[in-house]
C-alpha atoms as a PDB file:
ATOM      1  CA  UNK A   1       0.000   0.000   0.000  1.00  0.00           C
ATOM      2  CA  UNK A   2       1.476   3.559  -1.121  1.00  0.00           C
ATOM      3  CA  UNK A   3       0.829   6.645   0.524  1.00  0.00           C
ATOM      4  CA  UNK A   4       0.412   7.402   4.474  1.00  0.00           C
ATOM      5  CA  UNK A   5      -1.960   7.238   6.445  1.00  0.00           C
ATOM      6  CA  UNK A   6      -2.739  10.098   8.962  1.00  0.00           C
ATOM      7  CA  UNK A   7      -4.354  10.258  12.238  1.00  0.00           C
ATOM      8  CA  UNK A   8      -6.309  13.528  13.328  1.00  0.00           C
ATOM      9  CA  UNK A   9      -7.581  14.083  16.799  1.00  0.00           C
ATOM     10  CA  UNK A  10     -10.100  17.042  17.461  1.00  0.00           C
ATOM     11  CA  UNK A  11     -13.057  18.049  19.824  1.00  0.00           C
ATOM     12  CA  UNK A  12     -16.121  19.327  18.015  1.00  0.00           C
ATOM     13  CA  UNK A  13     -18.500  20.822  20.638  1.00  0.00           C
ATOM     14  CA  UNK A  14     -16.516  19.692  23.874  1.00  0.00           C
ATOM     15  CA  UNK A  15     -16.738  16.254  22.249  1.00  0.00           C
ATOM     16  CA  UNK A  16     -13.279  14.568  21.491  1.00  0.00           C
ATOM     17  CA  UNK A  17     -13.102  12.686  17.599  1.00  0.00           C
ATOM     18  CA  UNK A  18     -11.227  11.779  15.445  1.00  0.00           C
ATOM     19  CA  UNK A  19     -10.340  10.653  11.621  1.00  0.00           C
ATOM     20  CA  UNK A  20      -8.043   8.990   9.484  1.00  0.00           C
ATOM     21  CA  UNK A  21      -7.487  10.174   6.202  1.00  0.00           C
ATOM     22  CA  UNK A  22      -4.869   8.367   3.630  1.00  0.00           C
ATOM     23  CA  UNK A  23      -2.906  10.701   1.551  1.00  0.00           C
ATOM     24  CA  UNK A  24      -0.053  10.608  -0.995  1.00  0.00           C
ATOM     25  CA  UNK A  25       1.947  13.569   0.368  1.00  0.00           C
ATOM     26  CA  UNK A  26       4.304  13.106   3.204  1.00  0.00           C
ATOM     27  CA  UNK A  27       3.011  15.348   5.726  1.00  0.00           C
ATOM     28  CA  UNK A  28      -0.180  17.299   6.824  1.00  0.00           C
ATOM     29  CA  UNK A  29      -0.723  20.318   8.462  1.00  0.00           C
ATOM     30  CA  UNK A  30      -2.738  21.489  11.307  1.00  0.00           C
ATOM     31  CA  UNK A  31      -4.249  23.985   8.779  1.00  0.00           C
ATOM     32  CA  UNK A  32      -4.855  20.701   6.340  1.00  0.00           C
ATOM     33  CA  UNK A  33      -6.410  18.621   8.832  1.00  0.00           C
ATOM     34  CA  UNK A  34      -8.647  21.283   9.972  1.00  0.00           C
ATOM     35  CA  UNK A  35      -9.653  21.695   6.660  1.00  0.00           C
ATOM     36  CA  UNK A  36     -10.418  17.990   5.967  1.00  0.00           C
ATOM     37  CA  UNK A  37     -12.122  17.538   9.165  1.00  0.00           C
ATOM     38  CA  UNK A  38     -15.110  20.603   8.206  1.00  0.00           C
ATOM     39  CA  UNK A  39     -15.106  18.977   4.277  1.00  0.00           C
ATOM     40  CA  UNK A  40     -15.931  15.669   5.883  1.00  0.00           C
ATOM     41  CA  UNK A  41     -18.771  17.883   7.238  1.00  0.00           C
ATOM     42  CA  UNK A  42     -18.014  18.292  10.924  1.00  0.00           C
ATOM     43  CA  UNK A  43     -20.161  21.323  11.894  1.00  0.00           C
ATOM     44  CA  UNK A  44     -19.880  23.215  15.070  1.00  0.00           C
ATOM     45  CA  UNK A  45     -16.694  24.320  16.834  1.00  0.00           C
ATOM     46  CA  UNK A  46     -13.486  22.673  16.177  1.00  0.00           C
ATOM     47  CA  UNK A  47     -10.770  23.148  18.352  1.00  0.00           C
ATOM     48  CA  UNK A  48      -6.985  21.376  19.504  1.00  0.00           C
ATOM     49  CA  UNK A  49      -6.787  19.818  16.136  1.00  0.00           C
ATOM     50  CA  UNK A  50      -3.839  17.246  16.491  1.00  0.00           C
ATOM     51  CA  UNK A  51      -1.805  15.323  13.366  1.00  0.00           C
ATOM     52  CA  UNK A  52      -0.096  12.241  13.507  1.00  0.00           C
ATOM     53  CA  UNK A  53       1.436   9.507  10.998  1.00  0.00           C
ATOM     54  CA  UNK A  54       0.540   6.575  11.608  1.00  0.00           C
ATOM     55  CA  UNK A  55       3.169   4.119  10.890  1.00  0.00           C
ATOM     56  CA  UNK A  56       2.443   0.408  10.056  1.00  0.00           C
ATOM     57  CA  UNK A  57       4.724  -1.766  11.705  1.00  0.00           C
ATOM     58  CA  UNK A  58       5.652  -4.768   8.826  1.00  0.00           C
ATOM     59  CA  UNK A  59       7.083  -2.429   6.634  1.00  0.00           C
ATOM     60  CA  UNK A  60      10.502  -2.805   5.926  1.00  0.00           C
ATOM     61  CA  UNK A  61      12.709   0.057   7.901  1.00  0.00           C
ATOM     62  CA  UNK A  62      10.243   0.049  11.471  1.00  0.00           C
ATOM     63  CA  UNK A  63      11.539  -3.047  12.936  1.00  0.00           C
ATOM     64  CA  UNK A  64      12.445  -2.027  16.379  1.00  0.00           C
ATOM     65  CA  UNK A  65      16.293  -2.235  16.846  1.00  0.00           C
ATOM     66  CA  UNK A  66      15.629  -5.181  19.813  1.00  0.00           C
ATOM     67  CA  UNK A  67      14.133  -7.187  17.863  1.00  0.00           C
ATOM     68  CA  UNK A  68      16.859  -7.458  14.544  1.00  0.00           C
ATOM     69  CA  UNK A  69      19.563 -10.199  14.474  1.00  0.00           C
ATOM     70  CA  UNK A  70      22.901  -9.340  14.388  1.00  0.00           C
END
């Protein structure tokens, strides 16, 4: 699978949520995510956005170091 997946947390109306949104670009902004969270048709206030990669553990290159053999 290509791309990234991205994890945003938010409260909408003193009520925590949250989304994740694949994308092809290597980042996202608070400003993005914000942005994707009203398209998606969120209404009310939206505050403490929060953006984080999520990062799938098989793929080659996130192997913890503790668990590699010499």
């Amino acid at each position: 699978m290509s791309g990234q997946i991205f994890l945003i947390n938010y409260i909408c109306d003193n009520q925590p949520m949250h989304l994740e949104v694949p994308s092809d670009a290597e980042t996202m902004t608070v400003e993005q995510a914000q942005a994707h969270v009203q398209s998606q048709g969120a209404s009310g206030k939206i505050t403490d956005v929060q953006v984080s990669k999520i990062t799938r553990t098989h793929e080659p290159g996130t192997t913890p170091g503790h668990y590699l053999q010499p």
